[in-house]
N, C-alpha and C. Protein backbone atom coordinates (compact mmCIF):
# COMPACT_ATOMS: atom_id res chain seq x y z
N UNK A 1 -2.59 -17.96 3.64
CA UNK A 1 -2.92 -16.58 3.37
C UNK A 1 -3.26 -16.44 1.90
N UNK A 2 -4.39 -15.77 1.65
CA UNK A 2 -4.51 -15.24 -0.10
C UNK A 2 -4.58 -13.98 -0.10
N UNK A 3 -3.60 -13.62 -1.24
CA UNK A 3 -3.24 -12.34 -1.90
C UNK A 3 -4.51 -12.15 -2.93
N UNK A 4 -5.03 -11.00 -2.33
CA UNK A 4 -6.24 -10.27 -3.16
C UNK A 4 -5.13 -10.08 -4.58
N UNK A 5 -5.29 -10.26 -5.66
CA UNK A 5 -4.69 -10.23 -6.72
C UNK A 5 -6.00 -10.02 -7.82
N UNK A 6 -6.24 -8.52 -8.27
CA UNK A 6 -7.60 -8.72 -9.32
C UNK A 6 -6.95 -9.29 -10.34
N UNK A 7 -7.85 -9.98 -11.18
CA UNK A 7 -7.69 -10.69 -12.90
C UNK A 7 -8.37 -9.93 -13.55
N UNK A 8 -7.87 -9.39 -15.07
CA UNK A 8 -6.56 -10.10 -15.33
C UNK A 8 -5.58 -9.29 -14.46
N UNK A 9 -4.34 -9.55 -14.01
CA UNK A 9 -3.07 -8.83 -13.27
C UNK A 9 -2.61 -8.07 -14.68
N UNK A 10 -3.15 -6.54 -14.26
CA UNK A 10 -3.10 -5.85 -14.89
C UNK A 10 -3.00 -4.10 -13.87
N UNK A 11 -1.55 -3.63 -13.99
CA UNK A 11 -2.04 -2.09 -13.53
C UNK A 11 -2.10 -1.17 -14.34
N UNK A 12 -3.43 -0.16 -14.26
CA UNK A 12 -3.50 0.62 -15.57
C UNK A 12 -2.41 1.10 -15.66
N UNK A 13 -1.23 1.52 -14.39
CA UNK A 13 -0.01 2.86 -14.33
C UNK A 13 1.23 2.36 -14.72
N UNK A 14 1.35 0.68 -14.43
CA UNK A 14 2.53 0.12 -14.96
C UNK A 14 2.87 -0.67 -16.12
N UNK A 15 1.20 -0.63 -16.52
CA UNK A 15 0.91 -2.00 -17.51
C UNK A 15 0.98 -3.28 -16.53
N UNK A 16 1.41 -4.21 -18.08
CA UNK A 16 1.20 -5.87 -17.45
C UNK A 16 2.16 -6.15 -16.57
N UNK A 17 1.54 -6.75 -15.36
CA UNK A 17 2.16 -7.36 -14.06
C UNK A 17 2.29 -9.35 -15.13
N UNK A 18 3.14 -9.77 -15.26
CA UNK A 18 2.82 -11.31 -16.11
C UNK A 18 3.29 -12.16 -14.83
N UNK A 19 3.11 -13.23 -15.12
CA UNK A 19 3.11 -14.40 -14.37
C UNK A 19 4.40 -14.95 -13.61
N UNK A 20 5.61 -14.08 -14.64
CA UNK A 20 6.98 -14.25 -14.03
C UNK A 20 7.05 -13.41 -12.89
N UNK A 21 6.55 -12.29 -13.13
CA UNK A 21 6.40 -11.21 -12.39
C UNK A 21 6.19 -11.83 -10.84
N UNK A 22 4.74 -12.32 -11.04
CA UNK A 22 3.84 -12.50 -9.81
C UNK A 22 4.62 -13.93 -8.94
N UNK A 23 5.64 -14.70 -9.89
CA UNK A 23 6.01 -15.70 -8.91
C UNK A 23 7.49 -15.23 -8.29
N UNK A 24 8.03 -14.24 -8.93
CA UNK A 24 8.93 -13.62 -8.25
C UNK A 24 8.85 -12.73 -6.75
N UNK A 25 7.75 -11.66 -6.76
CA UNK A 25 7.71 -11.16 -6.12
C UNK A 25 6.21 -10.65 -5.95
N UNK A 26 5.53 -10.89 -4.59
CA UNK A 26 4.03 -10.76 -4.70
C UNK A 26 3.44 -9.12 -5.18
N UNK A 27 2.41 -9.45 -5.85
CA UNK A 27 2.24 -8.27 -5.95
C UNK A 27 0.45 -8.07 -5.59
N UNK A 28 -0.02 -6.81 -4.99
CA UNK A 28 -1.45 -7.01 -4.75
C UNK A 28 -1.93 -5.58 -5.96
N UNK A 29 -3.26 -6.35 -6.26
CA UNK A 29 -3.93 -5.08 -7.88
C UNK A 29 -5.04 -4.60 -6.59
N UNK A 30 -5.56 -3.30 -6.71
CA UNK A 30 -6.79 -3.12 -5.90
C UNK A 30 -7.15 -2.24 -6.86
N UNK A 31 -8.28 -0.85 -6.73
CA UNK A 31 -8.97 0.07 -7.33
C UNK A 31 -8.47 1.38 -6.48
N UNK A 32 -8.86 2.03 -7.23
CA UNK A 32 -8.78 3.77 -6.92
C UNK A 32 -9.49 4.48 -8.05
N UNK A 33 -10.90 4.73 -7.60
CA UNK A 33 -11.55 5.77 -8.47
C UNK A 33 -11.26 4.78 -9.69
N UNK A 34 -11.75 3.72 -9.64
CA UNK A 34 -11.85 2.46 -10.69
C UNK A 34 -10.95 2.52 -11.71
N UNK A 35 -9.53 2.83 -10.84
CA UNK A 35 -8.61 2.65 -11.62
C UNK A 35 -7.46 1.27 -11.36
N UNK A 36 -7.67 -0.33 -12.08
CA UNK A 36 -6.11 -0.73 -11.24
C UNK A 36 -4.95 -0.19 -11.03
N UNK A 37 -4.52 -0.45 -10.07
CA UNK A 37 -3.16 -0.11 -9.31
C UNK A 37 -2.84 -1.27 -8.45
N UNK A 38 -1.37 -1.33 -9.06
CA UNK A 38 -0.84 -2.00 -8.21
C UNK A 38 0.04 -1.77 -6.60
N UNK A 39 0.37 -2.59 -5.94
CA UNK A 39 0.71 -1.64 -4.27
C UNK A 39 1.71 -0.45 -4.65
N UNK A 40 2.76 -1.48 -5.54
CA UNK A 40 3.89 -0.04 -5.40
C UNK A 40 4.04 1.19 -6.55
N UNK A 41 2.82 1.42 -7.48
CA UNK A 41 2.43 1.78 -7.95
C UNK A 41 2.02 3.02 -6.88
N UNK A 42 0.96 2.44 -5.82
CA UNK A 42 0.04 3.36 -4.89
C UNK A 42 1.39 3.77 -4.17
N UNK A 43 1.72 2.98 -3.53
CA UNK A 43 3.27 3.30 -2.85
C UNK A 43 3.99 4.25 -3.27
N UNK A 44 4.36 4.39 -4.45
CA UNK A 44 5.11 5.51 -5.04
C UNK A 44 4.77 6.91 -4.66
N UNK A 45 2.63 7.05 -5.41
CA UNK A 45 1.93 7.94 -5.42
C UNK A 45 2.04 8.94 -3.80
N UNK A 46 1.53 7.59 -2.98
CA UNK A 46 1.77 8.10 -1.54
C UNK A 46 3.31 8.82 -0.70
N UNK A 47 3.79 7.83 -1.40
CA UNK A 47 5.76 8.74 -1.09
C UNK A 47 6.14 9.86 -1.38
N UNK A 48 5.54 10.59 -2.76
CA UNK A 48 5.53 11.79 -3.29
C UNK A 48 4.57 12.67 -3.20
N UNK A 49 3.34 12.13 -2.49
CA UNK A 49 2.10 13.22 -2.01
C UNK A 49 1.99 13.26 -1.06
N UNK A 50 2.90 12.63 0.44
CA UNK A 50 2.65 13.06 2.25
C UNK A 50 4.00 12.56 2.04
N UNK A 51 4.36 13.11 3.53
CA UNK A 51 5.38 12.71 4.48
C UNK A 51 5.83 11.53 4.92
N UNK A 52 5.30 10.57 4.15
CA UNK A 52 5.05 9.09 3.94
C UNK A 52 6.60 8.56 4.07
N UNK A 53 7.18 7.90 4.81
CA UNK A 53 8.52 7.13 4.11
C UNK A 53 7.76 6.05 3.36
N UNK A 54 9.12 4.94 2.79
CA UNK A 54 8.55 4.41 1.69
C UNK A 54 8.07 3.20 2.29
N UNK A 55 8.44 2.49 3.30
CA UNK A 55 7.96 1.16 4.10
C UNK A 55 6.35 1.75 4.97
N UNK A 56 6.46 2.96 5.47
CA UNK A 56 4.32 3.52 5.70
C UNK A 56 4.05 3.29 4.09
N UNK A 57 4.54 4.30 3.88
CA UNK A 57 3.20 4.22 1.88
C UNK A 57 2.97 2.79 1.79
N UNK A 58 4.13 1.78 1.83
CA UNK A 58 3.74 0.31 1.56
C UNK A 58 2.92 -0.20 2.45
N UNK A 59 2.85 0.09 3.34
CA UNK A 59 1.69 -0.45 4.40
C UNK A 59 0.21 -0.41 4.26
N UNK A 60 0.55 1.89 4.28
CA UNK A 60 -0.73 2.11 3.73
C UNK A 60 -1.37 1.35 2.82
N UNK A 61 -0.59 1.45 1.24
CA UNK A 61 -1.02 0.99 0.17
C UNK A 61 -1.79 -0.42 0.27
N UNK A 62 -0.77 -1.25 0.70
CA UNK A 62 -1.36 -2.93 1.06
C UNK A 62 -2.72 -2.88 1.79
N UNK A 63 -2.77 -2.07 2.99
CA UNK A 63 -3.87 -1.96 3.60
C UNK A 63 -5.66 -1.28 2.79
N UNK A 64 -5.31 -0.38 1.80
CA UNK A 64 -6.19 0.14 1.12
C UNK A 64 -6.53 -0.60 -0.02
N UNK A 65 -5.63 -1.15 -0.54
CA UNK A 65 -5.81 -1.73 -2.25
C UNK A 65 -6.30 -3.57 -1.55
N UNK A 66 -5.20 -3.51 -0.79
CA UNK A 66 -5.52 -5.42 -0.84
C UNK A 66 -6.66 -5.57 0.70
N UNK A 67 -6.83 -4.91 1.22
CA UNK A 67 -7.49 -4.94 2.20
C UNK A 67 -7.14 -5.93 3.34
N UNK A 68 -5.39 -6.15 3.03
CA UNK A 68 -4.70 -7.07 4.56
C UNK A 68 -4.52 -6.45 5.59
N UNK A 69 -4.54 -7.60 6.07
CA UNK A 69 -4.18 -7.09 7.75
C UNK A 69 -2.66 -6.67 7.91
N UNK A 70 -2.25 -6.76 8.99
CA UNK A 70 -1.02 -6.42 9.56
C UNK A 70 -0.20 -7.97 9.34
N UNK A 71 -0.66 -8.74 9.93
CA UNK A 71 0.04 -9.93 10.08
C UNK A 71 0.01 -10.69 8.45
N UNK A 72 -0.77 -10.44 7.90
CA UNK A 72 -1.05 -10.34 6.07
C UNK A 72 0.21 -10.06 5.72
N UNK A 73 0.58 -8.93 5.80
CA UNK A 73 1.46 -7.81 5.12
C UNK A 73 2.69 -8.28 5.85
N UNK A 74 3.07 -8.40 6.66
CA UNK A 74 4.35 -9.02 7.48
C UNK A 74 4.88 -10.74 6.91
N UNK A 75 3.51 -11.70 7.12
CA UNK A 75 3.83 -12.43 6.40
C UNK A 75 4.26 -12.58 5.11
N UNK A 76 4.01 -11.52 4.23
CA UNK A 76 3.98 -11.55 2.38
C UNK A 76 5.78 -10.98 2.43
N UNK A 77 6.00 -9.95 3.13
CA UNK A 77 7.08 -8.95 3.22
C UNK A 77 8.05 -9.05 4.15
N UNK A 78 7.60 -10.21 4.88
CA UNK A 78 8.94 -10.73 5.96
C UNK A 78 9.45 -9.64 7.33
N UNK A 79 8.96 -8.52 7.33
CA UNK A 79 9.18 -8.00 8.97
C UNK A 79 8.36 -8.61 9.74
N UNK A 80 8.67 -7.90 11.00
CA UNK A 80 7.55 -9.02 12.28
C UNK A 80 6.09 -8.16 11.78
N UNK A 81 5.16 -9.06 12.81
CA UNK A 81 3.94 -8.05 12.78
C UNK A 81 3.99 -6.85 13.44
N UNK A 82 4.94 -6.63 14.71
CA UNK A 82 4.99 -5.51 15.24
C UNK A 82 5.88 -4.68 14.25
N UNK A 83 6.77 -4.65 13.89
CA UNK A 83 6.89 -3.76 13.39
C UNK A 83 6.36 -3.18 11.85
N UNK A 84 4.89 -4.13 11.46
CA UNK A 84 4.39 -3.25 10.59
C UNK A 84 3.19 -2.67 11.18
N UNK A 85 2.63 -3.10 12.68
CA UNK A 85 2.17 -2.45 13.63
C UNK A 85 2.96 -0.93 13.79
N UNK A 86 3.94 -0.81 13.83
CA UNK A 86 4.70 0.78 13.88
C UNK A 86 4.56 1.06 12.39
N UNK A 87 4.71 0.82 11.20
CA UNK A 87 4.83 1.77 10.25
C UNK A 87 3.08 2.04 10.13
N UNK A 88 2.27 1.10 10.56
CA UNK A 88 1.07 1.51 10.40
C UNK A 88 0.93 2.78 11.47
N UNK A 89 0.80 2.74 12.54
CA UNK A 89 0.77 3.84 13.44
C UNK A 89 1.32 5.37 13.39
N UNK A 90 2.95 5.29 12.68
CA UNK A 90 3.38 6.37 12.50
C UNK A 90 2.61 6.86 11.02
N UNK A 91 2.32 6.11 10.28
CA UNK A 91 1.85 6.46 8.93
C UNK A 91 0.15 7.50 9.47
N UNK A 92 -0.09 6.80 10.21
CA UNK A 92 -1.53 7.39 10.97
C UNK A 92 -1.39 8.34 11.89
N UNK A 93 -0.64 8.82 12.54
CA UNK A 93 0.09 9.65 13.54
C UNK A 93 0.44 10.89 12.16
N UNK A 94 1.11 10.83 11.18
CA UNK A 94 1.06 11.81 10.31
C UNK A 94 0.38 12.22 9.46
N UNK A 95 -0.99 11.09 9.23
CA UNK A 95 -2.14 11.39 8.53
C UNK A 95 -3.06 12.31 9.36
N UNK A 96 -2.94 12.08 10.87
CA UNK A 96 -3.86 13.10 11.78
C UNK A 96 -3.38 14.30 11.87
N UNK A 97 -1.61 14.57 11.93
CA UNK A 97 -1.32 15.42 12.26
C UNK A 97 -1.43 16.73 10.63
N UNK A 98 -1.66 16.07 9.78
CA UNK A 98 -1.99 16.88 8.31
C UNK A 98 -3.09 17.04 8.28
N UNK A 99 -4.14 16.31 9.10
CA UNK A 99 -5.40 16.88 8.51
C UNK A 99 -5.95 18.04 10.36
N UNK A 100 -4.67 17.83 11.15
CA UNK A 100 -4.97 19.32 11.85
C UNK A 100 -4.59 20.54 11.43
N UNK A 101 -3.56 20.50 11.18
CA UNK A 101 -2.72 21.35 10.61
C UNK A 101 -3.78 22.09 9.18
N UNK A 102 -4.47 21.24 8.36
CA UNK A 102 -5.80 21.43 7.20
C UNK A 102 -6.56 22.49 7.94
N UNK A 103 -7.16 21.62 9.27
CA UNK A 103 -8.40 22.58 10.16
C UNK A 103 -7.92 23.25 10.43
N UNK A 104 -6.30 23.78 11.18
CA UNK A 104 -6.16 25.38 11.55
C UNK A 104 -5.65 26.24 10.54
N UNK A 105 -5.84 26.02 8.92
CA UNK A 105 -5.61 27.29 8.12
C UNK A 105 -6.87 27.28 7.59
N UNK A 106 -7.96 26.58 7.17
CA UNK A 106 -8.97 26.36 6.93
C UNK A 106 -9.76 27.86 8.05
């Protein structure tokens, strides 16, 4: 498996991710509005702006920034694939149900 990791490992929000860092504990850099961010960086963002618990935001996040799969993200983070198959689903199950809830006050 390879961890999308941009160079240099750098998040604009946390500063330097260094090398001790990255062999301790994986970390994935992606963009947002060409900003780096790192997952739990995005993770955070997402925990405090939806209904997100903090294992969806991490899903989400991994899925948007590093562009892994399910079985990606399970392998890096050690649950099964099914059950990041469920935090993906419920995370999406409350992303639909906010953007109905949008269309009927809209």
């Amino acid at each position: 498996m390879s961890v999308p990791v941009k160079d240099p490992d750098v998040c604009d929000r946390c500063e330097v991710i260094d090398e001790e860092h990255l062999a301790t504990a994986p970390v994935v850099i992606g963009e947002i509005d060409s900003e780096s961010v790192c997952h739990m960086c995005r993770r955070d963002e997402l925990v405090g702006e939806t209904f997100l618990s903090e294992r969806e935001a991490l899903v989400v996040a991994l899925k948007q920034l590093g562009d892994m799969s399910h079985g990606d993200i399970a392998e890096m983070f050690k649950p099964s694939k099914s059950t990041i198959d469920e935090y993906s689903s419920r995370a999406n199950s409350k992303v639909e149900r906010a953007k109905r809830t949008i269309e009927l006050i809209e």
